[in-house]
C-alpha atoms as a PDB file:
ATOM      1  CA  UNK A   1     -19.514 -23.192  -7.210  1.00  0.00           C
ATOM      2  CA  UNK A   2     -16.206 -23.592  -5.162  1.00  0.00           C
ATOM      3  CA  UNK A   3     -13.449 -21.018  -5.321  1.00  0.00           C
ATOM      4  CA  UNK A   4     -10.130 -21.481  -4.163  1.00  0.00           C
ATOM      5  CA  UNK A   5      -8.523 -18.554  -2.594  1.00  0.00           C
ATOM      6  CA  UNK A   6      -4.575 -18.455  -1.803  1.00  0.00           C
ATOM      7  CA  UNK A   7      -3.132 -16.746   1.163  1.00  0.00           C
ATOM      8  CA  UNK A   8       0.160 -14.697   0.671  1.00  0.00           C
ATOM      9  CA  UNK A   9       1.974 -12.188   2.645  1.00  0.00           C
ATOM     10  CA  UNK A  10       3.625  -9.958   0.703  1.00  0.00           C
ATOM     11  CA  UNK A  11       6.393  -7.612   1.737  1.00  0.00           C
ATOM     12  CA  UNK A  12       7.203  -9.992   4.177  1.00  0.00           C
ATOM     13  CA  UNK A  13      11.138  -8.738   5.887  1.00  0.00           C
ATOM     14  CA  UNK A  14      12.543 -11.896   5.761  1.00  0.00           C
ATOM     15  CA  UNK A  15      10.880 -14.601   6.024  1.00  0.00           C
ATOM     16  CA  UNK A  16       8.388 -13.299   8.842  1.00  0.00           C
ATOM     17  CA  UNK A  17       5.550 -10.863   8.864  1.00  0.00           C
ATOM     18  CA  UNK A  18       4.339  -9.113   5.465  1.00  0.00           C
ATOM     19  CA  UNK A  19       0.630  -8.690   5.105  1.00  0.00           C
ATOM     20  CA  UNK A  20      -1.510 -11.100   3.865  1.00  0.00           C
ATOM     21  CA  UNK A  21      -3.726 -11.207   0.642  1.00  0.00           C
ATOM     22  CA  UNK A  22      -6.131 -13.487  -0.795  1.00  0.00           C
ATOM     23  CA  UNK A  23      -5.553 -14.133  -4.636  1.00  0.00           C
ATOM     24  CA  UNK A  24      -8.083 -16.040  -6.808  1.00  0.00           C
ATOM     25  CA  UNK A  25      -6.666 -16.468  -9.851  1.00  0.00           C
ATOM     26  CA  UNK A  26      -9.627 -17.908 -11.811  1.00  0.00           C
ATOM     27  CA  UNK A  27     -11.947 -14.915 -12.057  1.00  0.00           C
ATOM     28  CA  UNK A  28     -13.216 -15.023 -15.181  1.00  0.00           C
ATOM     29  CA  UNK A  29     -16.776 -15.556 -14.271  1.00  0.00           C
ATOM     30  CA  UNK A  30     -16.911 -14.242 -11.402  1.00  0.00           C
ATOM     31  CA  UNK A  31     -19.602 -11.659 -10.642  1.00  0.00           C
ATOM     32  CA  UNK A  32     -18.421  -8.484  -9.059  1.00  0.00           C
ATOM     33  CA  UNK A  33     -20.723  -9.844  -6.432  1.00  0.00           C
ATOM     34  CA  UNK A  34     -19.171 -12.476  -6.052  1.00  0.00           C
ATOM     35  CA  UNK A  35     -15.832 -10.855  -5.923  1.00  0.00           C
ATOM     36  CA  UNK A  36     -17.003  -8.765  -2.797  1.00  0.00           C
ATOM     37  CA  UNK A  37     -18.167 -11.941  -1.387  1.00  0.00           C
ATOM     38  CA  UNK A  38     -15.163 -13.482  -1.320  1.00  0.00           C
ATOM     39  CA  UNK A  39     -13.722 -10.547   0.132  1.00  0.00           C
ATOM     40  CA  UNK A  40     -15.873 -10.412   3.303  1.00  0.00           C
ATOM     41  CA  UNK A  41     -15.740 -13.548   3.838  1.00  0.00           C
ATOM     42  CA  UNK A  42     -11.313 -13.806   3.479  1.00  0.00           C
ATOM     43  CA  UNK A  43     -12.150 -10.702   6.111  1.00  0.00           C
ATOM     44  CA  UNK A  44      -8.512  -9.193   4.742  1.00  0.00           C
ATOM     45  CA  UNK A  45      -7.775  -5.641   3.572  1.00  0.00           C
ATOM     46  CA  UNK A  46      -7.667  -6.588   0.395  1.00  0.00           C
ATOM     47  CA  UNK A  47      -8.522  -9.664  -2.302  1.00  0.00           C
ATOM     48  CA  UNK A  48      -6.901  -9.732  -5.607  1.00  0.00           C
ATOM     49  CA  UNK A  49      -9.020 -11.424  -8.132  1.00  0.00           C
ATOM     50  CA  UNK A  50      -6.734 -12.649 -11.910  1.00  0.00           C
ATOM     51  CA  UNK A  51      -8.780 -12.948 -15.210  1.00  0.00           C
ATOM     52  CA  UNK A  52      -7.539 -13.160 -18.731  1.00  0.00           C
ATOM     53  CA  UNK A  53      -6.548  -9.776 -20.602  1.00  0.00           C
ATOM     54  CA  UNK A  54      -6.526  -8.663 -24.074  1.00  0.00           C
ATOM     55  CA  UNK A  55      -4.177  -5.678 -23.665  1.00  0.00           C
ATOM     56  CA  UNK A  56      -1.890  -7.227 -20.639  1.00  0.00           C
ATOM     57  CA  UNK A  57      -0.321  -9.994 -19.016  1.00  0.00           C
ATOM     58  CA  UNK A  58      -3.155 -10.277 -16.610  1.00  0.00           C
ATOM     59  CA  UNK A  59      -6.173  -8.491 -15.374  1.00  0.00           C
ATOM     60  CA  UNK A  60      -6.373  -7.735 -11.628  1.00  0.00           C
ATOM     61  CA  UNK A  61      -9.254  -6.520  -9.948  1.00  0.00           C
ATOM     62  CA  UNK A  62      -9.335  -5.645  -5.829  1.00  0.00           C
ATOM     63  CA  UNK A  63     -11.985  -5.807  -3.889  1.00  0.00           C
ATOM     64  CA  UNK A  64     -11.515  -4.889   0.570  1.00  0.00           C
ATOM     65  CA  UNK A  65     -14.395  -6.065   2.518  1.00  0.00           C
ATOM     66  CA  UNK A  66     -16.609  -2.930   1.782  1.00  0.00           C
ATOM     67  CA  UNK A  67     -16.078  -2.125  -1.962  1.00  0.00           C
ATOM     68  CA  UNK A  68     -13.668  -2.550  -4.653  1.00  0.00           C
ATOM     69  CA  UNK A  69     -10.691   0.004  -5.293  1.00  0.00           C
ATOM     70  CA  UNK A  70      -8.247   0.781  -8.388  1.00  0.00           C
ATOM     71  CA  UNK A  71      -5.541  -0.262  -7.033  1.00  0.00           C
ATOM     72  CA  UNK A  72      -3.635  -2.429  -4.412  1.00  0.00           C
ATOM     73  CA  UNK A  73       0.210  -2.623  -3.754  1.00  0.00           C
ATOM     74  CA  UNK A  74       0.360  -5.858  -1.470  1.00  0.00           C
ATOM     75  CA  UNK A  75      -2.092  -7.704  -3.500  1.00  0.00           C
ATOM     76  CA  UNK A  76      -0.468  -6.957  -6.815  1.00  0.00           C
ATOM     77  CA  UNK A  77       2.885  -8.120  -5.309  1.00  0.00           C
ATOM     78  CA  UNK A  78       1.421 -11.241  -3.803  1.00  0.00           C
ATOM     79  CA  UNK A  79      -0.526 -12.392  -6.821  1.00  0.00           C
ATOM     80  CA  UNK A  80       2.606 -11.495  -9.607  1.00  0.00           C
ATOM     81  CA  UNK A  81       4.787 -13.702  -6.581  1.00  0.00           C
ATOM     82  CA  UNK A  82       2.020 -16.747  -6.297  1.00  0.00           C
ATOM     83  CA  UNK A  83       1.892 -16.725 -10.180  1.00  0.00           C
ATOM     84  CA  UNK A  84       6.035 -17.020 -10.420  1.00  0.00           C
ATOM     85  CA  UNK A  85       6.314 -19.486  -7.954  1.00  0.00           C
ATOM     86  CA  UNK A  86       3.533 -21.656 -10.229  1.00  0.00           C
ATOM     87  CA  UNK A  87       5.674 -21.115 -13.425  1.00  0.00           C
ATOM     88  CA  UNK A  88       2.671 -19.447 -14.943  1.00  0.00           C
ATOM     89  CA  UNK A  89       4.683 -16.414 -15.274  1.00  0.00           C
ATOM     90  CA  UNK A  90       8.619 -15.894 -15.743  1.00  0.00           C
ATOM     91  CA  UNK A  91      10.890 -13.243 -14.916  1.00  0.00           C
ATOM     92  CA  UNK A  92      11.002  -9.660 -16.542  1.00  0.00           C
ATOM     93  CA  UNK A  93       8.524  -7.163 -17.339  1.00  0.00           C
ATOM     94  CA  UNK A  94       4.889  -8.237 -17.194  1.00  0.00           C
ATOM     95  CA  UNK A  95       2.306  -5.866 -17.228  1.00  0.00           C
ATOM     96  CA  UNK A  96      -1.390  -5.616 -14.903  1.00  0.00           C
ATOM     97  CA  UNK A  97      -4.498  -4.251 -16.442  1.00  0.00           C
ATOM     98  CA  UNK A  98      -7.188  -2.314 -13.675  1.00  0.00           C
ATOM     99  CA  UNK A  99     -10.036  -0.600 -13.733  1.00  0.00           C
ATOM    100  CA  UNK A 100      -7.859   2.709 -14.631  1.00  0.00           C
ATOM    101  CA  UNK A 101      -5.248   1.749 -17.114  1.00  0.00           C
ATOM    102  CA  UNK A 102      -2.412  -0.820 -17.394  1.00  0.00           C
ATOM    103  CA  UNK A 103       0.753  -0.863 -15.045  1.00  0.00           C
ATOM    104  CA  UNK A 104       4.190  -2.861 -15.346  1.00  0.00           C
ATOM    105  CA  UNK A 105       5.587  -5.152 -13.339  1.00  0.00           C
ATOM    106  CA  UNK A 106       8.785  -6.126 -13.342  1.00  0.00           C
ATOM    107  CA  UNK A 107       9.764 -10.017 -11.654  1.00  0.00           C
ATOM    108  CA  UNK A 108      13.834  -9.535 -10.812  1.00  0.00           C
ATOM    109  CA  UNK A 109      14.823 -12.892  -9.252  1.00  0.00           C
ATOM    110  CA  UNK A 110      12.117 -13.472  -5.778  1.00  0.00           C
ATOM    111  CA  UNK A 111      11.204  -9.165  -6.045  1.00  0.00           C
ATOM    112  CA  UNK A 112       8.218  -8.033  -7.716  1.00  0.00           C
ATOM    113  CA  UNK A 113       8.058  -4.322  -8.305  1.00  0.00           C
ATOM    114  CA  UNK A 114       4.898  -2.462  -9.453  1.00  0.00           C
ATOM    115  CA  UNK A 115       5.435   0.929 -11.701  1.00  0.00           C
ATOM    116  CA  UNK A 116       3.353   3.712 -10.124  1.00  0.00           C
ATOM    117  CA  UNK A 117       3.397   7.289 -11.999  1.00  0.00           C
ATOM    118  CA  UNK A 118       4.905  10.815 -11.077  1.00  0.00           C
ATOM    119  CA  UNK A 119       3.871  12.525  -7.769  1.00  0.00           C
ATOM    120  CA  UNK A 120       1.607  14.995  -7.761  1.00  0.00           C
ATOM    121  CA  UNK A 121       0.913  16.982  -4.510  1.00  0.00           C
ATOM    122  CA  UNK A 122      -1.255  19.076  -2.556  1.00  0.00           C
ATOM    123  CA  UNK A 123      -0.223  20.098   1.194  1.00  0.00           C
ATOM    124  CA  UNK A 124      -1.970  20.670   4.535  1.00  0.00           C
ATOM    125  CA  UNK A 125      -0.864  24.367   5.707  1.00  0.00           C
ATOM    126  CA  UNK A 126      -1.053  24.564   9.310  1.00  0.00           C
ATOM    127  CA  UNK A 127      -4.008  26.750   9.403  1.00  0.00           C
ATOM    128  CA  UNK A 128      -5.947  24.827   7.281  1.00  0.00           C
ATOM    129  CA  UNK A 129      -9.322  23.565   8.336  1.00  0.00           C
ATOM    130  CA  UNK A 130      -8.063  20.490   8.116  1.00  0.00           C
ATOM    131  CA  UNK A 131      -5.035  20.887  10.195  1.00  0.00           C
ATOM    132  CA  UNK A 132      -6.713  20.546  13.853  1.00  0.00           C
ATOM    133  CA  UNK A 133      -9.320  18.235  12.553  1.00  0.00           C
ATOM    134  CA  UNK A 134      -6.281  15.789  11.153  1.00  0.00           C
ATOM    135  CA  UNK A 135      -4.153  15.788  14.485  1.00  0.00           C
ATOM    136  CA  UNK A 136      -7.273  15.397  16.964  1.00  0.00           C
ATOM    137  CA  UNK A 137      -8.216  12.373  14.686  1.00  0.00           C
ATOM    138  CA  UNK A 138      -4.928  10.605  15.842  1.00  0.00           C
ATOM    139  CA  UNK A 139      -5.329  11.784  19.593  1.00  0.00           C
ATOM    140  CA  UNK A 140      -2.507  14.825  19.174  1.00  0.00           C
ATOM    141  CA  UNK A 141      -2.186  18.468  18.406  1.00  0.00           C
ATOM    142  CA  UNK A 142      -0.448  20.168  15.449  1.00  0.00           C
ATOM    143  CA  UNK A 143       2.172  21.088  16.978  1.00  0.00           C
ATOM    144  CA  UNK A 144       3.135  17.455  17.296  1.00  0.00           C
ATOM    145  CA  UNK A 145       3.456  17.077  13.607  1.00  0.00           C
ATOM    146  CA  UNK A 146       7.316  17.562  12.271  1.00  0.00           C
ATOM    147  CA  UNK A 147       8.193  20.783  12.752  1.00  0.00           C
ATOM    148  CA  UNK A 148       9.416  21.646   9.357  1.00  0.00           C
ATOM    149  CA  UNK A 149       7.440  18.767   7.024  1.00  0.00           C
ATOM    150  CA  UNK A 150       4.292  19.833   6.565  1.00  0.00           C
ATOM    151  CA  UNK A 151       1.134  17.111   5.758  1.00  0.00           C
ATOM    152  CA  UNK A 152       0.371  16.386   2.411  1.00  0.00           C
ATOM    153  CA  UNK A 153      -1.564  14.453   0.151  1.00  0.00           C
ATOM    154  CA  UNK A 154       0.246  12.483  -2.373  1.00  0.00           C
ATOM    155  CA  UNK A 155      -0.671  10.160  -5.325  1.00  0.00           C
ATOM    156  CA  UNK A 156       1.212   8.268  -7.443  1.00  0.00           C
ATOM    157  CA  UNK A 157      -1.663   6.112  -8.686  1.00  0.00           C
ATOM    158  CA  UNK A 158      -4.129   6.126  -5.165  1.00  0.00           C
ATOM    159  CA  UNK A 159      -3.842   9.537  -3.096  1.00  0.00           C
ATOM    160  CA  UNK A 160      -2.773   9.017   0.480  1.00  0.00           C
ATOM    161  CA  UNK A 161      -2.880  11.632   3.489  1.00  0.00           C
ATOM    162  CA  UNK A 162       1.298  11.696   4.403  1.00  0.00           C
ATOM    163  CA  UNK A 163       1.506  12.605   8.092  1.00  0.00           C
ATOM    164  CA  UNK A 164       5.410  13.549   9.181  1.00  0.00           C
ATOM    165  CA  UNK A 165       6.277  12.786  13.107  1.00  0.00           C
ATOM    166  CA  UNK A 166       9.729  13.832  14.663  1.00  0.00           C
ATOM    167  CA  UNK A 167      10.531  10.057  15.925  1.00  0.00           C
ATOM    168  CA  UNK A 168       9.464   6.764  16.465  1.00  0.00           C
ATOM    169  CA  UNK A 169       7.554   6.917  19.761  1.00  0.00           C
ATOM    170  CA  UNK A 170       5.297  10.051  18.491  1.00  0.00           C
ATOM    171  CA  UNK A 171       4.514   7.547  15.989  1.00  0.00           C
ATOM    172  CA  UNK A 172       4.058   4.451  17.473  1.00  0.00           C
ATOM    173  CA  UNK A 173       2.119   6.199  20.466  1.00  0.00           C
ATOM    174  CA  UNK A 174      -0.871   7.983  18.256  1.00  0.00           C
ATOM    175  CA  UNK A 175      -4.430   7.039  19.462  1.00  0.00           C
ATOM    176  CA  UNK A 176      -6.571   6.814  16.424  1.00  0.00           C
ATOM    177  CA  UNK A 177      -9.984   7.953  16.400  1.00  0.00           C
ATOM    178  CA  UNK A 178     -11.324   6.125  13.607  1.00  0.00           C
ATOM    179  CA  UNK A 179     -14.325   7.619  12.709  1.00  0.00           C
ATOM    180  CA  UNK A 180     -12.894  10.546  12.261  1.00  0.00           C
ATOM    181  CA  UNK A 181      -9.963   9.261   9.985  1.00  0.00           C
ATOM    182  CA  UNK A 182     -13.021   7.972   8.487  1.00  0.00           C
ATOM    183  CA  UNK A 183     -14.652  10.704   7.716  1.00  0.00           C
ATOM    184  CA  UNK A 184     -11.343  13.313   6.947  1.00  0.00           C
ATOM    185  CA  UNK A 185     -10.848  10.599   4.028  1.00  0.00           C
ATOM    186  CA  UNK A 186     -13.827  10.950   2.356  1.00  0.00           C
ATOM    187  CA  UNK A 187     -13.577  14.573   2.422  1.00  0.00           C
ATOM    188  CA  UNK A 188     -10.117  14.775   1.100  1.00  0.00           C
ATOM    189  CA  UNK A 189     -11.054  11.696  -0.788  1.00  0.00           C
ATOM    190  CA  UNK A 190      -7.922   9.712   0.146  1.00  0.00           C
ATOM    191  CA  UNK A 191      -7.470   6.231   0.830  1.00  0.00           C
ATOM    192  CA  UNK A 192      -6.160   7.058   4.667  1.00  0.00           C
ATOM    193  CA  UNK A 193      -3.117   8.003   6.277  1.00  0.00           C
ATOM    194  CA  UNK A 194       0.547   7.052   6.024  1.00  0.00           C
ATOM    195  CA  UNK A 195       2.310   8.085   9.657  1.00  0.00           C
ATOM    196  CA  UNK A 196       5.892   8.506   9.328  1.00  0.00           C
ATOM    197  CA  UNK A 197       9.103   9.364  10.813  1.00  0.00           C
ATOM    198  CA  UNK A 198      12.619   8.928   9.570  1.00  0.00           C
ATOM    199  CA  UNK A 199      13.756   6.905  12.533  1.00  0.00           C
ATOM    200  CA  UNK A 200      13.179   2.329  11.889  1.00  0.00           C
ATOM    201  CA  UNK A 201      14.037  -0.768  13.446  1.00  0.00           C
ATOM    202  CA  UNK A 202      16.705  -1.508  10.499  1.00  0.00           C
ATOM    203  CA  UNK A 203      19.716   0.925  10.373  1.00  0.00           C
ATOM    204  CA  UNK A 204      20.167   2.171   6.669  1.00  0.00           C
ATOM    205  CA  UNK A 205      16.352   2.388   5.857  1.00  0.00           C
ATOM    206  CA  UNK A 206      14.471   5.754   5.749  1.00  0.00           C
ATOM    207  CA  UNK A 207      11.167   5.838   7.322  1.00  0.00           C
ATOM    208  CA  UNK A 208       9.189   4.067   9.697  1.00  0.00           C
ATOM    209  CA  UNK A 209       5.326   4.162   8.706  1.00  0.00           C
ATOM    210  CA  UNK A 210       1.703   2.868  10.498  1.00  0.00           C
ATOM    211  CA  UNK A 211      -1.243   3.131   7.579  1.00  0.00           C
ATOM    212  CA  UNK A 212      -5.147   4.095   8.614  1.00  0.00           C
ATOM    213  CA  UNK A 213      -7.490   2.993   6.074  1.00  0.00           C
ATOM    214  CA  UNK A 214     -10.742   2.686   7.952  1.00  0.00           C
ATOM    215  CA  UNK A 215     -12.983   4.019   4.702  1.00  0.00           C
ATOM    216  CA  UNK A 216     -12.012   1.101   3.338  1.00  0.00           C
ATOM    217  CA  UNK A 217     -12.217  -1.073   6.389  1.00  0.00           C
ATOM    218  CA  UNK A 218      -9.023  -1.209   7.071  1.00  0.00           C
ATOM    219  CA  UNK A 219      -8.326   0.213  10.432  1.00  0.00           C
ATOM    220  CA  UNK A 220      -4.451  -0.709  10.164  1.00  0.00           C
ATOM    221  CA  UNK A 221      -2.425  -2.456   7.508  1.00  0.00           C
ATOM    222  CA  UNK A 222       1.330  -4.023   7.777  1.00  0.00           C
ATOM    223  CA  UNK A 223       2.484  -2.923   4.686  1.00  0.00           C
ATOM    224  CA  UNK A 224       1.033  -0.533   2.018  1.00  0.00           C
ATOM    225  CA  UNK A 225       2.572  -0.576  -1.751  1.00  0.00           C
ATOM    226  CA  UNK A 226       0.708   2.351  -3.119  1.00  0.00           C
ATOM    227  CA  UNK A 227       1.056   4.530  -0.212  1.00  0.00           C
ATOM    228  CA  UNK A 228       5.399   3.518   0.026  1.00  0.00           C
ATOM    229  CA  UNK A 229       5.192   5.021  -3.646  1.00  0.00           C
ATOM    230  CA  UNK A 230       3.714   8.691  -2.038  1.00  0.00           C
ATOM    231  CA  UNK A 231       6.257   8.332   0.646  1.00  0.00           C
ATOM    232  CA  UNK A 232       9.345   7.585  -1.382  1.00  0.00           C
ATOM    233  CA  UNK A 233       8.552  10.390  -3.591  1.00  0.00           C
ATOM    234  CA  UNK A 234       7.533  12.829  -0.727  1.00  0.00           C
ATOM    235  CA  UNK A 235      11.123  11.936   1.010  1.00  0.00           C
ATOM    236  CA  UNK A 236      13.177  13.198  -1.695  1.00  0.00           C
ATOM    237  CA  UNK A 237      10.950  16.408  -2.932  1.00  0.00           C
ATOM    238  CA  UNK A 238       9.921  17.320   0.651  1.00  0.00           C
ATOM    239  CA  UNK A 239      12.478  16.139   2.796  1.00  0.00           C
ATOM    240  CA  UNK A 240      15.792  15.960   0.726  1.00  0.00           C
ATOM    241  CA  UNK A 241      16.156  12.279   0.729  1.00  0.00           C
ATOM    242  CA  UNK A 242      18.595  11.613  -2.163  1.00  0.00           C
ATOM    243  CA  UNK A 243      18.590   8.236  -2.537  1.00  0.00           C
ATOM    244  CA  UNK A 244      17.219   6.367  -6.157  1.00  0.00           C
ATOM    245  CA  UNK A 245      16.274   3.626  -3.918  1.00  0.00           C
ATOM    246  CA  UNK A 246      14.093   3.979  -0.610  1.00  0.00           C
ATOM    247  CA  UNK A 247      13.269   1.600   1.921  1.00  0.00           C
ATOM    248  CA  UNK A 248      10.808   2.119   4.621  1.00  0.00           C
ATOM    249  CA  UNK A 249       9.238  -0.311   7.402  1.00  0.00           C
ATOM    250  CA  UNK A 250       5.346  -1.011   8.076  1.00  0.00           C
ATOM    251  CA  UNK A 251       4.088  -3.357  10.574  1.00  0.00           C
ATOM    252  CA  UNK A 252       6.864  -3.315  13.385  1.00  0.00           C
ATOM    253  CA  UNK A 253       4.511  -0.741  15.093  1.00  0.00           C
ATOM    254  CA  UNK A 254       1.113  -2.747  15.104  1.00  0.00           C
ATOM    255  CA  UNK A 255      -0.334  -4.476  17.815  1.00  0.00           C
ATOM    256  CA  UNK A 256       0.354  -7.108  17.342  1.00  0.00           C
ATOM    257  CA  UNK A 257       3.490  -6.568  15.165  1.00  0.00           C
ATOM    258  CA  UNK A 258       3.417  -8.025  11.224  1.00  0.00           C
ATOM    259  CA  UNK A 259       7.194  -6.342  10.085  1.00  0.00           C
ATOM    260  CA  UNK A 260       6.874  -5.393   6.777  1.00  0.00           C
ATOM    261  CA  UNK A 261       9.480  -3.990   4.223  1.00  0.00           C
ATOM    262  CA  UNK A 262       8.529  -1.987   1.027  1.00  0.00           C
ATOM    263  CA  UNK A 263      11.641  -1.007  -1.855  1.00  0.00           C
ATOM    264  CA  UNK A 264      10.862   1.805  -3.904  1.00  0.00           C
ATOM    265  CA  UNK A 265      12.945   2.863  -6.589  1.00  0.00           C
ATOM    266  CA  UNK A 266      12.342   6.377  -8.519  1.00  0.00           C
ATOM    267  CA  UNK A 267      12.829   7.410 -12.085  1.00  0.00           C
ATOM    268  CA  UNK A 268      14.631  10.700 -11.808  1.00  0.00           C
ATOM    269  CA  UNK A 269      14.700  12.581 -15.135  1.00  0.00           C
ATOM    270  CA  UNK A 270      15.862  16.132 -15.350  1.00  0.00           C
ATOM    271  CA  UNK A 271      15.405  16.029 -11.508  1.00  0.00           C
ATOM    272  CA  UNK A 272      12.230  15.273 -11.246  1.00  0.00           C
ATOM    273  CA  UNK A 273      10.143  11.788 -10.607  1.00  0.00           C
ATOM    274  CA  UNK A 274       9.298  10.179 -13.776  1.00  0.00           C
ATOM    275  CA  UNK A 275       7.891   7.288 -11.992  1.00  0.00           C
ATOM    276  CA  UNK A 276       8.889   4.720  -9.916  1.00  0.00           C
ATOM    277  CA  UNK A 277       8.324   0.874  -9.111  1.00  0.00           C
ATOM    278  CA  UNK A 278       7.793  -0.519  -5.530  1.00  0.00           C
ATOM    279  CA  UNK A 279       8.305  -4.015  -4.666  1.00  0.00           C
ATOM    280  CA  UNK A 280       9.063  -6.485  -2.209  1.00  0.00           C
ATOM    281  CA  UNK A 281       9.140 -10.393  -1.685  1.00  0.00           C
ATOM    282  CA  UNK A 282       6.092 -12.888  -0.824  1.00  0.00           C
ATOM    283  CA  UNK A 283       5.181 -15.796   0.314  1.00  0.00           C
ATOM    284  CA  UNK A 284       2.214 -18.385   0.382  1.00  0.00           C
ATOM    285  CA  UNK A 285       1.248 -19.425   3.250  1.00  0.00           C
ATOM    286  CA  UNK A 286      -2.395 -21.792   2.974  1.00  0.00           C
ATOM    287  CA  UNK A 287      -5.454 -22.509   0.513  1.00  0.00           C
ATOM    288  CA  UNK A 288      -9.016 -22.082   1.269  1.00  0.00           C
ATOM    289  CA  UNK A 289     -12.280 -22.993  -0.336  1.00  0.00           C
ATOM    290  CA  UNK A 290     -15.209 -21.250  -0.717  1.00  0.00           C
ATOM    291  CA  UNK A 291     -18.860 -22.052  -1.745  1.00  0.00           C
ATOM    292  CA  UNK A 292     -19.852 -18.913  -3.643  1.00  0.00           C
END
């Protein structure tokens, strides 16, 4: 059996950069198998895979290389943009089902925002365990960290290890010991780590981010939509940001550099999160066939 796979970079800034995805968008008889298949062989961070739905607009299922997870922010954003530009879908809200419950989408024009749900939050004291174990796995001490932000972990529909840096060189000068971000994840049970600082390429946006993902083969990624949703929310309960609407940068700091930008915009009720959607733009960029 051939499958056709599309390429598309979503959160592309611009018209360059983004991160790619693969989307198959006839899944229905797929095998999970299969599905992980497909994924290994695509060899990106993540492969969306589209099948029909009885309780949404479509089912979505991701698979990375190594497994398959709940969730995926690029993907969803690449596959809800491939499907647009087809006519198969048309603007407004749409909706996703996944392995954990349904999610809207909303298509504005060429954006394509994803709801996640309120934060919730656990920190990293400085004298936790996990403190020097956390710093040594990206080559520094604790005292590097932001002096008044402390580490925490954050989900809004995945949980993500949120790492605060003074400025853009601490950032974009961290050695990463992967193994060890490897195995921190699994004990915190995260999906990696999402490096900030409040300094970006762009005047007017708000953070500047690298993501480490190695549990789930990812050793970097360009741009992360369910870790931007943590961030966002983190920003304005941790470190005042105000703003309904944040923007922060991924990619500019790889090696080589895939600039990346992710739009987040919270639900603030009775001043707290309700939820929030994060979105961005996408575009195809090739086909490829696969004997499965």
């Amino acid at each position: 059996m051939q499958v056709e796979a599309h390429i598309v970079n979503a959160f592309i800034d611009g018209a360059l950069g983004g991160n790619p995805a693969g989307v198959v968008l006839d899944a229905n008889n797929l095998t999970a198998d299969q599905k992980l298949y497909i994924a290994r062989k695509l060899g990106l961070s993540e492969t969306a895979f589209v099948s029909a739905s009885q309780s949404a607009t479509i089912k979505l299922e991701f698979f990375t290389p190594t497994r398959q997870i709940a969730h995926c922010g690029h993907a969803t954003i690449a596959t809800f943009s491939l499907l647009r530009k087809l006519g198969l879908v048309g603007e407004g809200m749409l909706s996703k089902e996944t392995i954990d419950g349904n999610r809207n989408i909303l298509i504005d024009g060429d954006m394509v925002y994803m709801e996640q749900r309120a934060p919730e939050y656990r920190d990293i004291p400085a004298d936790s365990p996990f403190s020097e174990r956390i710093a040594a796995s990206l080559g520094v001490t604790p005292a590097q960290f932001h002096s008044t932000l402390v580490p925490a972990l954050v989900n809004t529909s995945n949980t993500f290890l949120v790492l605060p840096f003074p400025d853009e060189q601490a950032v974009s000068t961290l050695r990463p010991d992967f193994k060890l971000i490897e195995a921190i994840s699994n004990e915190l049970d995260v999906i990696g780590y999402y490096v900030f600082s409040n300094m970006t390429t762009i005047s007017g946006r708000h953070a500047g981010v690298r993501m480490f993902a190695p549990r789930f083969g990812i050793p970097e990624e360009s741009a992360t939509g369910t870790a931007a949703g943590p961030l966002a929310c983190y920003l304005r309960d941790y470190a005042g940001v105000r703003d309904a609407e944040i923007i922060i940068e991924q990619g500019y700091l790889m090696q080589p550099p895939s600039p990346s930008v992710i739009k987040v915009k919270l639900s603030i009720a009775d001043g707290r999160i309700r939820d929030l959607m994060a979105g961005g733009t996408a575009k195809a960029t090739r086909l490829i066939k696969l004997d499965v």
